[in-house]
Every structure is written in C-alpha cells, then in structure tokens.
Protein backbone atom coordinates (compact mmCIF):
# COMPACT_ATOMS: atom_id res chain seq x y z
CA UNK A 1 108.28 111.38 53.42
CA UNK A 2 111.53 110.84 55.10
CA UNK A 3 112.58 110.65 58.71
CA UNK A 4 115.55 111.85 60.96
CA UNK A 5 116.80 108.12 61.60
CA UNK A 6 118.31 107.53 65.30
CA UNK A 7 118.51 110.82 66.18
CA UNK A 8 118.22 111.69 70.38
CA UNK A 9 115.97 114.72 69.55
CA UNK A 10 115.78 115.48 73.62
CA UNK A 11 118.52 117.38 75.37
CA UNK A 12 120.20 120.53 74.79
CA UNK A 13 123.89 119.39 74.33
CA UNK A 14 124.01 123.10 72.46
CA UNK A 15 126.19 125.28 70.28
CA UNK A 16 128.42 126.18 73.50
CA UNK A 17 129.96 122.84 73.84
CA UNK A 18 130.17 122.41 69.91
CA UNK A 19 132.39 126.12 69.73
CA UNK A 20 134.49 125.00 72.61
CA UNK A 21 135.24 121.75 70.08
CA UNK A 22 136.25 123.73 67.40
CA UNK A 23 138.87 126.06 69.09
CA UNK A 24 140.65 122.56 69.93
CA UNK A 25 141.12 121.42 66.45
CA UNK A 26 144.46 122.11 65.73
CA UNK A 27 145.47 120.66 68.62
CA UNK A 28 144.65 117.17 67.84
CA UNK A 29 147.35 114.82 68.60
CA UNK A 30 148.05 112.72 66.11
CA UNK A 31 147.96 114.98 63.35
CA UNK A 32 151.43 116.20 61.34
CA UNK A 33 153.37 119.20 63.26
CA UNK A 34 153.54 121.95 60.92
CA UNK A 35 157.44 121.40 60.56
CA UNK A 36 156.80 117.73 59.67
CA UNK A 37 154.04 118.29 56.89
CA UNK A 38 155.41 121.24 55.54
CA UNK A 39 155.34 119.16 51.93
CA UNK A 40 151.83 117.78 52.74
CA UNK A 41 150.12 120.59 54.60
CA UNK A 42 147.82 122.67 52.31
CA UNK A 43 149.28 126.29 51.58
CA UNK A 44 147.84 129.23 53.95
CA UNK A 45 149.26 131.15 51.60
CA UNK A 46 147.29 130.32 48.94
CA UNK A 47 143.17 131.36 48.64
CA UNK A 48 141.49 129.12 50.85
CA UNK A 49 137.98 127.14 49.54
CA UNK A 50 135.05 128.33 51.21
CA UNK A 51 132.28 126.07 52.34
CA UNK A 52 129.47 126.81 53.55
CA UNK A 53 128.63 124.91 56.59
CA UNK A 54 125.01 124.34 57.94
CA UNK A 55 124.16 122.25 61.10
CA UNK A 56 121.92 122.13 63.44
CA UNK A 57 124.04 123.26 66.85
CA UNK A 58 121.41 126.20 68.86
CA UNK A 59 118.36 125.76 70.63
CA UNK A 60 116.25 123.52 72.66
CA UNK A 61 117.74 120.68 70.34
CA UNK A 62 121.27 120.44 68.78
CA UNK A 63 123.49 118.38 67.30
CA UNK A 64 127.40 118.98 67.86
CA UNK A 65 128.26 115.36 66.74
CA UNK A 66 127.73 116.14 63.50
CA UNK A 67 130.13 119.44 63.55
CA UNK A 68 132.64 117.73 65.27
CA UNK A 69 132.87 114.95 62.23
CA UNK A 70 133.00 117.29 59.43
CA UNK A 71 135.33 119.79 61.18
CA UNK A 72 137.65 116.74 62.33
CA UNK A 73 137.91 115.88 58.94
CA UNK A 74 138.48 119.33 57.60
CA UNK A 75 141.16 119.52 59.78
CA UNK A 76 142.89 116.27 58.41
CA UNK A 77 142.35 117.21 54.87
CA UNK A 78 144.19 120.74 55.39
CA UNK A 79 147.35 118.45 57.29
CA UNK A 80 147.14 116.45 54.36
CA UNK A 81 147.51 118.82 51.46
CA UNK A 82 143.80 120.59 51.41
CA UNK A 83 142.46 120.36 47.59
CA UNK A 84 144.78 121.01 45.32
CA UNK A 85 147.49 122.22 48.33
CA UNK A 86 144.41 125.00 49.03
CA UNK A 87 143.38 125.22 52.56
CA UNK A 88 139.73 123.79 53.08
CA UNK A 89 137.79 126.91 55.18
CA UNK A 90 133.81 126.55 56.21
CA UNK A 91 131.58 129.24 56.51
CA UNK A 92 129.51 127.87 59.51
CA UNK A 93 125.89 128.78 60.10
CA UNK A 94 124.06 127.00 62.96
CA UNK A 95 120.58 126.91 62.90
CA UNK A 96 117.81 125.91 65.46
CA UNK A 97 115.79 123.91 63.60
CA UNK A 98 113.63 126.30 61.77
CA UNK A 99 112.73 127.87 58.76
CA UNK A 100 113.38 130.77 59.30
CA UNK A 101 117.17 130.21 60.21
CA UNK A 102 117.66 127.50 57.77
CA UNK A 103 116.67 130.98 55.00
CA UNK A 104 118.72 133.04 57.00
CA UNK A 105 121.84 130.54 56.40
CA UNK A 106 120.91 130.38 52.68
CA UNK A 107 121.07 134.03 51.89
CA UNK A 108 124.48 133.78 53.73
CA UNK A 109 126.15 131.94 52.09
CA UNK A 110 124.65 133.25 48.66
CA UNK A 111 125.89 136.66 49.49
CA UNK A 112 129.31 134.75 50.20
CA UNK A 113 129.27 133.15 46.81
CA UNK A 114 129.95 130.09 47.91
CA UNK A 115 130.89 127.09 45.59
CA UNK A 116 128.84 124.19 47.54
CA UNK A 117 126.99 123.80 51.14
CA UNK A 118 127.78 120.67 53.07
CA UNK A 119 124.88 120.12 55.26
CA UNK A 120 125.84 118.18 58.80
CA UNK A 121 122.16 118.63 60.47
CA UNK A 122 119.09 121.21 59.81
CA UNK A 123 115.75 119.77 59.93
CA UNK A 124 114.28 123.22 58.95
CA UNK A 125 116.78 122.89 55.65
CA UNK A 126 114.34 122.27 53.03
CA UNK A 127 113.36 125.96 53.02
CA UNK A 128 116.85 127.08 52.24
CA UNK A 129 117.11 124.61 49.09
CA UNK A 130 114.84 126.75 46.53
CA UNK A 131 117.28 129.90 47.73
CA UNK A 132 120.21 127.87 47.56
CA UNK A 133 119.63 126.31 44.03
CA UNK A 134 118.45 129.37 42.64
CA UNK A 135 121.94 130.65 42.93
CA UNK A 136 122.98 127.54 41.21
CA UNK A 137 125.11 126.74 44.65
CA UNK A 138 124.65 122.71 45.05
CA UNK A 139 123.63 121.21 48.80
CA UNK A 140 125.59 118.28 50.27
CA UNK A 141 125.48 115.94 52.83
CA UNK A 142 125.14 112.16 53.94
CA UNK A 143 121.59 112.00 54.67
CA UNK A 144 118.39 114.15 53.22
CA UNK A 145 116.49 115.75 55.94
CA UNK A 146 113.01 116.57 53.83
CA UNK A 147 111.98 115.61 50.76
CA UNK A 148 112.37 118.87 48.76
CA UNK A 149 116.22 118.46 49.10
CA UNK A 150 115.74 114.28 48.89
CA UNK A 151 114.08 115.35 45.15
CA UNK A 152 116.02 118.18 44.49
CA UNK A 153 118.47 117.83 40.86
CA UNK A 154 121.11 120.58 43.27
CA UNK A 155 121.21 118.24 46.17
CA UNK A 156 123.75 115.09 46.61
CA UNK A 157 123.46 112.83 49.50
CA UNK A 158 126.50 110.53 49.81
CA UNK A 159 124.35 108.27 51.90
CA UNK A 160 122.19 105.65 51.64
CA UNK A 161 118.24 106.77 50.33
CA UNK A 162 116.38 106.74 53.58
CA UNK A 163 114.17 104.20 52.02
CA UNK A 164 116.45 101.59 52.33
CA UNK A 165 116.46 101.23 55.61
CA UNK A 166 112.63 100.14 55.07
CA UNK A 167 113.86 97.78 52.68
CA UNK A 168 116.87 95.83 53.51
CA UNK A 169 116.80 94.52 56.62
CA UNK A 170 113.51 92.62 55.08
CA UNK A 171 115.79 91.46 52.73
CA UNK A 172 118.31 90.04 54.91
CA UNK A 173 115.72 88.30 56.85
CA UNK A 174 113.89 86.74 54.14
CA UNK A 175 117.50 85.32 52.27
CA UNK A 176 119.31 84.96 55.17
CA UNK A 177 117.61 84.24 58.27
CA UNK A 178 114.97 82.76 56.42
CA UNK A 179 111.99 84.65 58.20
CA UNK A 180 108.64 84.00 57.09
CA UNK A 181 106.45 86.54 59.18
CA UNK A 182 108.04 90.04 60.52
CA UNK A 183 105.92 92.50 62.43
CA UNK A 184 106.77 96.37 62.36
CA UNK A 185 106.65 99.02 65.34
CA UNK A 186 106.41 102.01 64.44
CA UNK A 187 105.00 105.44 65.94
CA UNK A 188 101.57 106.07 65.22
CA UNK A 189 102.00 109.17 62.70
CA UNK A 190 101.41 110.01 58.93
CA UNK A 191 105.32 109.54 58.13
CA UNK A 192 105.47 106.20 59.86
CA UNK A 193 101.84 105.40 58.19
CA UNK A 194 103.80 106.67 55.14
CA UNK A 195 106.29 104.38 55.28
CA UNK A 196 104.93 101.01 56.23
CA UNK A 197 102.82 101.99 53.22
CA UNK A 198 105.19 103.00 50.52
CA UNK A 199 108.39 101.19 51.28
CA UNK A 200 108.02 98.45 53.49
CA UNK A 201 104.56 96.57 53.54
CA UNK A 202 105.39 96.92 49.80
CA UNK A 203 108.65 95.36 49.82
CA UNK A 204 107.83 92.62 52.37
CA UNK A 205 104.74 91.46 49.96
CA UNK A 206 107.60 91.19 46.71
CA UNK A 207 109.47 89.05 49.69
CA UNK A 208 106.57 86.70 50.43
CA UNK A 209 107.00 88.02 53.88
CA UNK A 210 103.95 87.46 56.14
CA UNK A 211 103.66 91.27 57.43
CA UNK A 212 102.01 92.99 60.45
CA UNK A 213 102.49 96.76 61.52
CA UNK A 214 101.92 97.57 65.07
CA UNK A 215 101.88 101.44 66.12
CA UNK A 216 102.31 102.92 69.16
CA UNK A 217 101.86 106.66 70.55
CA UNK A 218 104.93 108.15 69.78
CA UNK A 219 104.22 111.16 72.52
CA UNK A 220 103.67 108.51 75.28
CA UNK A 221 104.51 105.12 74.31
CA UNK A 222 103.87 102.45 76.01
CA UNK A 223 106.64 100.03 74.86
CA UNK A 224 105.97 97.18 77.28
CA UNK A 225 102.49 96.64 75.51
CA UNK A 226 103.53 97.63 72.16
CA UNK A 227 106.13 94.88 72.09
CA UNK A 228 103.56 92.37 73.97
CA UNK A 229 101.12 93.11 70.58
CA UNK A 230 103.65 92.78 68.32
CA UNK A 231 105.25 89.11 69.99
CA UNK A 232 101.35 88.09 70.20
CA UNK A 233 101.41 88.23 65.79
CA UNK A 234 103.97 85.07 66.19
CA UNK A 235 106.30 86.49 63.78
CA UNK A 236 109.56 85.34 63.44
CA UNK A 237 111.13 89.10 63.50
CA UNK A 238 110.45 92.09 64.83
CA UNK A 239 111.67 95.03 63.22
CA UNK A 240 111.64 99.06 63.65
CA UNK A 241 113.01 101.77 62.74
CA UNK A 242 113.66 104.35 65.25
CA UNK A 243 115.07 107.38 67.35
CA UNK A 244 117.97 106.16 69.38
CA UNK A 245 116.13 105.90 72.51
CA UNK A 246 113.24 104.50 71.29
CA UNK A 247 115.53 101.61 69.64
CA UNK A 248 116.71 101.25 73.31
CA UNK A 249 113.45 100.76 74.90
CA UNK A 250 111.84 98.89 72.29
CA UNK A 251 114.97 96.42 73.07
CA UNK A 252 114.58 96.22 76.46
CA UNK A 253 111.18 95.08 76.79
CA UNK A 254 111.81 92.50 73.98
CA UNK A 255 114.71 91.06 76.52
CA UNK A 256 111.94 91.36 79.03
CA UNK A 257 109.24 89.88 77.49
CA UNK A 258 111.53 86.72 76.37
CA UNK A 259 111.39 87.10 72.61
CA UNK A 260 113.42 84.51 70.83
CA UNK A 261 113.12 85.80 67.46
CA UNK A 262 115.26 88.04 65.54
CA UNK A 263 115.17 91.80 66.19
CA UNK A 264 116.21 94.26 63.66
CA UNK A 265 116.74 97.67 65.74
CA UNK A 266 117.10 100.00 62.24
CA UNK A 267 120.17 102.46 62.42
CA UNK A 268 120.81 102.59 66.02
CA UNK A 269 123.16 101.76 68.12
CA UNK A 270 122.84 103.86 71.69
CA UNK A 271 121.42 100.57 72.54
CA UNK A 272 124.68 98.42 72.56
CA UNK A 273 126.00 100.00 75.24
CA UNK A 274 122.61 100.81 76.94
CA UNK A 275 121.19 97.86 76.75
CA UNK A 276 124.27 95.78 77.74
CA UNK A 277 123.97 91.89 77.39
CA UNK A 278 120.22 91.99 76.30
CA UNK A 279 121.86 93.93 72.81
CA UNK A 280 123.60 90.69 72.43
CA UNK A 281 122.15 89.23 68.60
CA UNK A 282 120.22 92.15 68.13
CA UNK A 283 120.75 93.26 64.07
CA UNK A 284 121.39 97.05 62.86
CA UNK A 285 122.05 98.24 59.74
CA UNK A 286 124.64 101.44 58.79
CA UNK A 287 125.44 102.58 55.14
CA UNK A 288 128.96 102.68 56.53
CA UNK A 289 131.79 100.37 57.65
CA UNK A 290 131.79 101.02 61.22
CA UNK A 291 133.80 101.37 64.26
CA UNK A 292 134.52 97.64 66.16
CA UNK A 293 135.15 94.44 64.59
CA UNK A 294 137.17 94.81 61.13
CA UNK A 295 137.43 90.71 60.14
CA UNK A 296 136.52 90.54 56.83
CA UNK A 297 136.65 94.48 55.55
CA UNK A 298 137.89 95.39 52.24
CA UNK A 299 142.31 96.83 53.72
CA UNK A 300 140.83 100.06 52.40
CA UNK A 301 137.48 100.47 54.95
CA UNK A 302 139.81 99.03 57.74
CA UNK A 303 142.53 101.69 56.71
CA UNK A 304 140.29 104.59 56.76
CA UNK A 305 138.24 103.55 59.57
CA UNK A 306 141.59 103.69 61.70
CA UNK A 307 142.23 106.78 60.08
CA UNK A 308 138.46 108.39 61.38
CA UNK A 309 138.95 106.82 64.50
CA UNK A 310 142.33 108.27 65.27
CA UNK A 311 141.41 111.45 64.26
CA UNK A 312 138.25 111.54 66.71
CA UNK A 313 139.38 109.49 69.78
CA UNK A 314 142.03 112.96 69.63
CA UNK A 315 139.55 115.27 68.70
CA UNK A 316 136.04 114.37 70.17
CA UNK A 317 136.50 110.49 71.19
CA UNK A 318 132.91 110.79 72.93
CA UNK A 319 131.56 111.54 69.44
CA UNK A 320 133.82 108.40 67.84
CA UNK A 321 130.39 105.64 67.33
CA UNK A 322 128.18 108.61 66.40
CA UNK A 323 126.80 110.72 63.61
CA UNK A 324 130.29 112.63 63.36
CA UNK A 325 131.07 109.37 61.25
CA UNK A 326 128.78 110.45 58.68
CA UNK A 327 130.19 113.85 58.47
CA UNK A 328 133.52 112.88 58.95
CA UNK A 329 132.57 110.93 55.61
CA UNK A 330 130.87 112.99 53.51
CA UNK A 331 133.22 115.77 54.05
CA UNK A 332 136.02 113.22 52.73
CA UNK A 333 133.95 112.32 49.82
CA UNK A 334 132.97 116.19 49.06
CA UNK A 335 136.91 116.62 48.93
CA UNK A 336 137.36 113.82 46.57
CA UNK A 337 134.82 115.29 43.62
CA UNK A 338 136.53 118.97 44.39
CA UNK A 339 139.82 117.44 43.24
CA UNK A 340 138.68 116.79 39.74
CA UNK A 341 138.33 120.22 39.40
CA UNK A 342 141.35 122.01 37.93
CA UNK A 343 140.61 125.86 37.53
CA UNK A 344 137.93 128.35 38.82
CA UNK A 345 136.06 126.49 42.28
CA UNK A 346 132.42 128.11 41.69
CA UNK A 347 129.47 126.80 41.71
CA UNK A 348 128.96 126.17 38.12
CA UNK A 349 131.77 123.88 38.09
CA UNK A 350 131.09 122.15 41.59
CA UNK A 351 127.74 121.49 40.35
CA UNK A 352 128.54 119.89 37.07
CA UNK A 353 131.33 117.81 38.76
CA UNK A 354 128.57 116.62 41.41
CA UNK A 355 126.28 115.49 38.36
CA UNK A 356 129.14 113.26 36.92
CA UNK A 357 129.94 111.67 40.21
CA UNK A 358 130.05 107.53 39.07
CA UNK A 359 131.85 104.91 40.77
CA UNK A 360 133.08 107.18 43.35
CA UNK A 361 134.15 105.30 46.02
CA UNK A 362 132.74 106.78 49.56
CA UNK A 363 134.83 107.62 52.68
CA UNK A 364 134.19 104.34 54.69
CA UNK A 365 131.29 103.60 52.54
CA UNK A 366 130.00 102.36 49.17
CA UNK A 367 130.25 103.43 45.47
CA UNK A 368 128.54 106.40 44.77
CA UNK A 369 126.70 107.23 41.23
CA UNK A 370 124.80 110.76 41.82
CA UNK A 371 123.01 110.26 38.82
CA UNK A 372 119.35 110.54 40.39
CA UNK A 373 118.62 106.63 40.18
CA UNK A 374 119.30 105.25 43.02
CA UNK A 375 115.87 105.02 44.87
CA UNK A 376 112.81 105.94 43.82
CA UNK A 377 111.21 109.09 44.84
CA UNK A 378 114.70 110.36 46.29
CA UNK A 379 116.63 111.07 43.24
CA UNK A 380 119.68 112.78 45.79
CA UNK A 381 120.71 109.84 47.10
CA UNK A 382 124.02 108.76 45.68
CA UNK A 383 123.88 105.14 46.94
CA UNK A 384 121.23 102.49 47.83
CA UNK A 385 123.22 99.69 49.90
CA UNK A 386 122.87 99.14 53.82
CA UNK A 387 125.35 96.36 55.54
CA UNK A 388 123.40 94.17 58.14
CA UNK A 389 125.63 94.20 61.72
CA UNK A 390 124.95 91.59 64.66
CA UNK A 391 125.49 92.56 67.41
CA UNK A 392 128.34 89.92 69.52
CA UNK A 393 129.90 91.08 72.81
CA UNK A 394 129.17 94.70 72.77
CA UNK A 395 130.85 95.10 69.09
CA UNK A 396 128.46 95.60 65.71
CA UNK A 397 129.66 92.69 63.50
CA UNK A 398 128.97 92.24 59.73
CA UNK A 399 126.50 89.91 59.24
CA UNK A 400 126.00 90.52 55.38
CA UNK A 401 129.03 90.15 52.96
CA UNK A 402 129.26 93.74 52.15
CA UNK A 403 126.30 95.74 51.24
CA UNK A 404 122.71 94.73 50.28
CA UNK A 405 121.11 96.83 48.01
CA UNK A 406 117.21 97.15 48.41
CA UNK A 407 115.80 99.40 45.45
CA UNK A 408 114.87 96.43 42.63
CA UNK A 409 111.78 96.29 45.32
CA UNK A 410 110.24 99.42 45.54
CA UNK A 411 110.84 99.86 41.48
C-alpha cells in the first residue's frame, strides 16, 4: 500500500494558475538569450522529442507545483542543448484525480506514440499503467502513486521506495540519537494500519526499538489528545508520517504540550515556516539534497541545487521548497538515460535503456540502479536512501552524512 507523502490535498490552487505558469517559461530570467546560446540551445529545427506529460492540475484538488518543476526544467534542458541538440516537447494531459481521466490520458498518448510518460502527479494513475505498458510505452516519475505502477516491470521511479520513509528515520534514531522507545501517529485507516504493520513495527523490532502506534481519526483529528496519548507511552521519539498540514499540527501541539524528545515530522516541511520557532530541532527526511544550508554537500548537489533554485526563484520562486523539486529532478534524470540513446527515440529503445539504468547519478539526489531491487514489494523504485535534516533557524540541515539506506530491514 503506498501513500501520497506531504501532500496539501485541500484547496483548489487549479489548472488556471498552472497554464498561466507555462505561457511564462521562456521568459525566465536567467536563462541564455537565444543570440547567446545559439551553440548550446537545442535545434527547433530539428524533430522535437515528445513526452507525454501527466499531472494532476483540474478539479477540486490540483497540483501545479509539480508542473511548474518539470516544465522549469524542460525549459533549461532545451537552453542547454535539448537531447542530442533535439528540442525536449511534452504532450501534457491533466487529470482530476480519477480513473477515468488518468485512461483517457493513456490512450492519448498511445495514439501519439509516445516514447515514455513522465508522471508529475495523478493519484487515479494506476489505471492508465496496464494501457500504457501494453503499448510497451514505459511510465516515469519520482514517486509511485499506487502500487500497480510501484510493482509494475514498465514503471521507473527515480525516488526513494515509499517504504523508506517507514524505515529510516527509525534508523537514524536508534544509531544516532540513540532512542530506545519511539511511538507512531498515524491516521486511523487500512494504509496507515498497513504500514505500521509491514514496514515499520517490523523494522523497529530488527532495531530493538521499544514501539507504540497511536491512531487518530484522520476525518476529524483531534491532535491535541492524539499527541497527549502518544507523550503518555514515555518514548523517547515521536514519529509520523504525514500530509503537510497534518505534520504542522501534529508539531504544534508537541511544542504545546512540552515534549522534550525528538520528533521526526516524515517528508514535510510546510511546517518550518508554519510552525516558526517551535520547528526549531524538529527532524525530516527528503530523498533529495535540498534547498537551505549546503555545508558539507558533495560541489556537485550544491552546483545543481543553485542551478534548480535559479531556475525557479525566475520561474515559480513560490514553488522553489516544494514538490516542483522532485519534478524538476526527475525530468533531469529522464534526460540523462535519453542521451544514451543514439538512433530511433521509441519506446522499445526508451524502455530497454530504463532497464539498464545502474549507477546513474540523480538530479540533486542519489545513485539510481532501476533494476527492481531496491525495496521490497516496490520493484519501481530506483533508489532506497533518505537523508535525515534538523531543522536549525528556519533552514533543513543534514543531520546524516549523506544518505541512509533502510531496505536490509524489511528484507
């Protein structure tokens, strides 16, 4: 079972604003002028690569971060010499987060003959995978968003497995905060149920953690009591993973309450700035370098983080500490395997270059091996490693040395 991680799933931020984003591209300051890049700039001339684009950016929910990252980076790779000096071009279709418009995108883009779908968002997307794949067109993205696609031999995620984030941060606690008890808040549904059970009771008992799950109604939570339950356990840690305002509530009454132990807020980080000084220590966990303090990067994260953030804070800065950093990523690191192809882009070839992907080294991110191993039960994920941030004055510092790989216990 896998979950939408941090995601504000309230609020129509809709497919208006996200159009109105993409008719600014190629104004971004920042970028080459055409006269300047003339050398670098991929070739209009020449047959553009068409990719099909599916996100999530209609309806009662939407997600325009997510556009905004992989179009900002489209833009950059096409000022920068596209693949192969061919002009990257997607074929966008939004969806509203159902089935039936996650099909209708599929037989789009199979009637386009398209080599390879990068997915930003679509949490109805699992029914386009058996359409997709039986037109042997591959589906790619940073993060799985149902476990059809998680599973599926077509699919590469350039993320970390979902399950990690179960996983690590009861790592980190056990080796280097030297927790000995950790109690877990999570909503009170079969996925959550799911994953206490699968991934992290599981992992906390190979840890010799002392482990507690407390739930709480996920339609009306009561976070004040929730958190009062789960202090009352005495563990050293409380942990959860979380949508983004959930993560910033579940903080707050922690400050409130007067916890003194650690808190490990899963993916999010909405509560930084919400929050304020009561986010101060507070741990979170990305798959990525991220945006803020750079001491101790590898010069190539801190090089192509400046890179993302230029190219947002001129494009969509409000979207800079967001999801569009995944996109922004993934799109990089779907540009990378389309280089090693030399001849015919289809989706025979894209495919086949996807299954060979090893030691790939991801857009602000890890190495990447797509050879279906990296976690169990999600054999799309392309990586397994989370880094642990603290975070000190309003920035997300790296508390780990790098990243922390999870999977030896769930195997």
């Amino acid at each position: 079972m896998l979950r939408v991680r941090g995601l504000v799933t309230s609020g129509a931020t809709g497919a208006v604003a996200a159009l109105a984003l993409a008719g600014t591209l190629m104004s971004v300051v920042g970028l080459p002028t055409a006269a300047a890049s003339a050398k670098k700039k991929a070739d209009s001339s020449r047959a553009p690569i068409t990719v099909g684009f599916l996100n999530e950016q209609q309806g009662a929910v939407a997600f325009p971060t997510f556009g905004a990252g992989a179009q900002a980076a489209r833009i950059y790779l096409d000022h920068h010499g596209g693949i192969h000096g061919r002009p990257l071009k997607f074929l966008d279709c939004y969806t509203d987060g159902s089935t039936a418009a996650a099909v209708a995108c599929a037989n789009r883009f199979v009637a386009a003959h398209v080599p390879v779908v990068l997915e930003g968002i679509s949490i109805g997307s699992d029914a386009a995978v058996p359409i997709l794949a039986g037109a042997g067109i591959p589906l790619v993205g940073h993060t799985a968003f149902g476990n059809v696609q998680s599973n599926s031999p077509d699919a590469f995620f350039f993320g970390a497995a979902t399950g990690a984030y179960d996983v690590v941060p009861l790592e980190v606690m056990k080796h280097d905060l030297h927790v000995s008890s950790v109690t877990y808040m999570a909503a009170t549904n079969p996925q959550d149920r799911g994953f206490v059970a699968d991934d992290s009771r599981p992992a906390a008992r190979a840890l010799g953690l002392r482990y507690q799950a407390i739930y709480y109604n996920g339609t009306s939570p009561n976070f004040q009591s929730t958190v009062g339950a789960a202090i009352a356990t005495g563990a050293n840690a409380l942990f959860f993973t979380a949508p983004e305002p959930t993560c910033t509530s579940l903080v707050a009454a922690a400050r409130t309450l007067s916890y003194k132990g650690a808190i490990f807020a899963g993916s999010c980080s909405a509560f930084i700035k919400a929050d304020g000084a009561e986010a101060n220590a507070v741990f979170t966990a990305s798959d990525l370098y991220v945006p803020g303090d750079t001491k101790g990067l590898p010069a190539t994260a801190k090089s192509q983080l400046a890179l993302y953030e230029k190219a947002m804070n001129h494009f969509a800065p409000q979207y800079t500490n967001g999801f569009a950093q995944d996109t922004f990523s993934s799109t990089m690191d779907l540009a990378t395997a389309l280089r090693h192809i030399h001849g015919r882009m289809d989706a025979k070839t894209v495919l086949a270059t996807l299954r060979h992907i090893h030691g790939q080294k991801s857009f602000m991110g890890q190495s990447l091996d797509c050879n279906g191993r990296q976690w169990p039960g999600e054999r799309a994920a392309c990586a397994s490693g989370l880094i642990e941030y603290q975070v000190r004055d309003g920035l997300r510092v790296m508390y780990t040395k790098g990243f922390v790989n999870g999977e030896k216990l769930v195997k």
